[in-house]
Protein backbone atom coordinates (compact mmCIF):
# COMPACT_ATOMS: atom_id res chain seq x y z
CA UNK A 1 -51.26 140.59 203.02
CA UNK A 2 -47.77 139.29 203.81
CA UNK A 3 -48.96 135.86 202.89
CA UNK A 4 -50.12 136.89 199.46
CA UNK A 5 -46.74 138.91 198.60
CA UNK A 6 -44.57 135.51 199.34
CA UNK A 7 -47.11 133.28 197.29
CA UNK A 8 -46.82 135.71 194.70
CA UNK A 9 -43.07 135.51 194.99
CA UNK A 10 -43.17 131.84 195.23
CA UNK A 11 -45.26 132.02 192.20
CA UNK A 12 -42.86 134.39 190.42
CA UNK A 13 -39.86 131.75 190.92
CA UNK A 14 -41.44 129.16 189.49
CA UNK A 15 -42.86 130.62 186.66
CA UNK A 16 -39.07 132.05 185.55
CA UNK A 17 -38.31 128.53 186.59
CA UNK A 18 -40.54 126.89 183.75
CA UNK A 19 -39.91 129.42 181.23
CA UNK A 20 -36.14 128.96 181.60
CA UNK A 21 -36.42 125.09 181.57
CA UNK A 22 -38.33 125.83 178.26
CA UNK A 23 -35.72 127.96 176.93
CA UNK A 24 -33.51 125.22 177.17
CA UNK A 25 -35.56 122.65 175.47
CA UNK A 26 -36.10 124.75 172.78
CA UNK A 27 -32.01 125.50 172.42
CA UNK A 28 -31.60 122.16 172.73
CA UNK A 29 -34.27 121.52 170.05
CA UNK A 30 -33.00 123.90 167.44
CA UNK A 31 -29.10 122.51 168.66
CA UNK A 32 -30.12 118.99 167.54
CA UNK A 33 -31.23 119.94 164.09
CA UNK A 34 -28.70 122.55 163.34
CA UNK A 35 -26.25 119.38 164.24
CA UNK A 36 -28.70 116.99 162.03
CA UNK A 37 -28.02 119.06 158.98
CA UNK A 38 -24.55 119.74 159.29
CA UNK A 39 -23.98 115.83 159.69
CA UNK A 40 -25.91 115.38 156.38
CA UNK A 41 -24.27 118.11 154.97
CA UNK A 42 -20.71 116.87 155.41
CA UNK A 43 -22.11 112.99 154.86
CA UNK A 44 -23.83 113.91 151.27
CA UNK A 45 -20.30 115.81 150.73
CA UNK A 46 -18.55 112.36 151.11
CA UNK A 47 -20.52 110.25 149.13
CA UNK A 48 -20.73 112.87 146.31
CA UNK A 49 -16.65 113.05 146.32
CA UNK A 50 -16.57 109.14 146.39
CA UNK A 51 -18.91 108.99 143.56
CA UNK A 52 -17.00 111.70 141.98
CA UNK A 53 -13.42 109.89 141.88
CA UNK A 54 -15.20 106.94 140.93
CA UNK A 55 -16.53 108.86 137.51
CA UNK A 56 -13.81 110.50 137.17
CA UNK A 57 -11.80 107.26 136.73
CA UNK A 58 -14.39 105.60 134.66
CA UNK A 59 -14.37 108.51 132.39
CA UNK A 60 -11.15 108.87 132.23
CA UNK A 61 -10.52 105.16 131.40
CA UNK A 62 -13.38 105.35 128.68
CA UNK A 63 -11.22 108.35 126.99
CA UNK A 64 -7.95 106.88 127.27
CA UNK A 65 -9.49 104.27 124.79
CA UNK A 66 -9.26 107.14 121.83
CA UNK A 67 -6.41 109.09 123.49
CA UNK A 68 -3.59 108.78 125.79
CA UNK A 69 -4.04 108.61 129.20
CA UNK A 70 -2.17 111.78 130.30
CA UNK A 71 -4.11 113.96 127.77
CA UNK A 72 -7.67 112.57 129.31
CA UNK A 73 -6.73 113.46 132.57
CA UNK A 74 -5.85 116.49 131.82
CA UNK A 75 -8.76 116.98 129.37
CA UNK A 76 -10.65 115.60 133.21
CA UNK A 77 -8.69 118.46 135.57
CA UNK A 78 -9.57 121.26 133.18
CA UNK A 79 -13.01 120.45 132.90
CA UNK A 80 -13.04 119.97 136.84
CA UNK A 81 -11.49 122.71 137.54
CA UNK A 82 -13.55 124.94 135.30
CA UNK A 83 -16.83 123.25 137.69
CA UNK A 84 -15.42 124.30 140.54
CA UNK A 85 -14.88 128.23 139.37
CA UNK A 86 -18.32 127.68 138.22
CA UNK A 87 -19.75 126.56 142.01
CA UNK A 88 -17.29 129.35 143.45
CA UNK A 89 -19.15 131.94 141.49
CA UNK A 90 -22.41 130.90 142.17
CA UNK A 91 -21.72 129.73 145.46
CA UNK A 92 -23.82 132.33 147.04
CA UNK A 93 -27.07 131.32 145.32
CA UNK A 94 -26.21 127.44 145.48
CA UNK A 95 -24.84 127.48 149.08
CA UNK A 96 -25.20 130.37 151.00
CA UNK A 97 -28.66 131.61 150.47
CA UNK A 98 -30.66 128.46 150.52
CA UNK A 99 -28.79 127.11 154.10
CA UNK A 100 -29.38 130.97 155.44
CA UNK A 101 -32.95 130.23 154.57
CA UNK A 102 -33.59 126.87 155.77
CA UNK A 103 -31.68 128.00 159.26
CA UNK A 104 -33.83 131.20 159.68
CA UNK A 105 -36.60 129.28 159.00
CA UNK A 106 -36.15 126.09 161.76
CA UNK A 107 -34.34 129.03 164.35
CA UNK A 108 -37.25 131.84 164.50
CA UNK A 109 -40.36 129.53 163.21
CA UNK A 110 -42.68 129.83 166.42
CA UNK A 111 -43.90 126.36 168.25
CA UNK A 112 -47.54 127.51 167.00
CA UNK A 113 -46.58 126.63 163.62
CA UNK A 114 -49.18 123.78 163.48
CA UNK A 115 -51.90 126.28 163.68
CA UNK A 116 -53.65 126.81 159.82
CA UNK A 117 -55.76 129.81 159.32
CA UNK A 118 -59.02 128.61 157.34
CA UNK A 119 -60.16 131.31 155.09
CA UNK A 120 -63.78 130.55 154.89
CA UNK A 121 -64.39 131.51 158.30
CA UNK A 122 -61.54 133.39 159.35
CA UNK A 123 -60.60 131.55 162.57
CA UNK A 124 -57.25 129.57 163.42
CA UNK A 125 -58.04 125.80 164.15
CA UNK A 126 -56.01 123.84 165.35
């Protein structure tokens, strides 16, 4: 009887063992792309304020061909500026929302999530 209670215990250990281990790799799973999009994030950012300046300097060359040069930037910063109130306002359904979404959905997605449910005949295949 003795010999069955410390097998069981022995079994007990390993078992929170493994399921801890697996905690981990899935942390470190969800980690890694949390970190993956945030690194995307911030390196679309970049490129899309390069090609931004870049625009904004052709544009503002191509106007300074019918008006002075101070009046087309300024023409530029007013327009930009009234784009930015525009993504401040609506931040919350550009920004917020979908990245809320698309976290939720890689954070508490469950590893079955290859499993399809076939509707003909009602069992899960795999």
């Amino acid at each position: 009887m003795k010999e069955d209670y410390k097998k069981l215990l022995e079994d007990s250990k390993e078992y929170l063992k493994t399921r801890y281990d697996l905690l981990r790799l899935e942390l470190l799973d969800k980690l890694s792309l949390i970190l993956g999009l945030l690194v995307l994030i911030i390196v679309a950012l970049f490129i899309l304020l390069a090609a931004i300046a870049y625009f904004s300097v052709a544009l503002v060359g191509w106007m300074a061909a019918c008006m002075p040069v101070s009046v087309a930037c300024c023409i530029l910063g007013g327009v930009l500026l009234i784009i930015l109130l525009a993504i401040y306002l609506l931040r919350r359904q550009l920004f917020i929302d979908p990245f809320v979404k698309l976290l939720s959905s890689s954070l508490f997605t469950p590893k079955d999530e290859d499993e399809t449910i076939n509707p003909d005949d009602n069992e899960t295949t795999v």
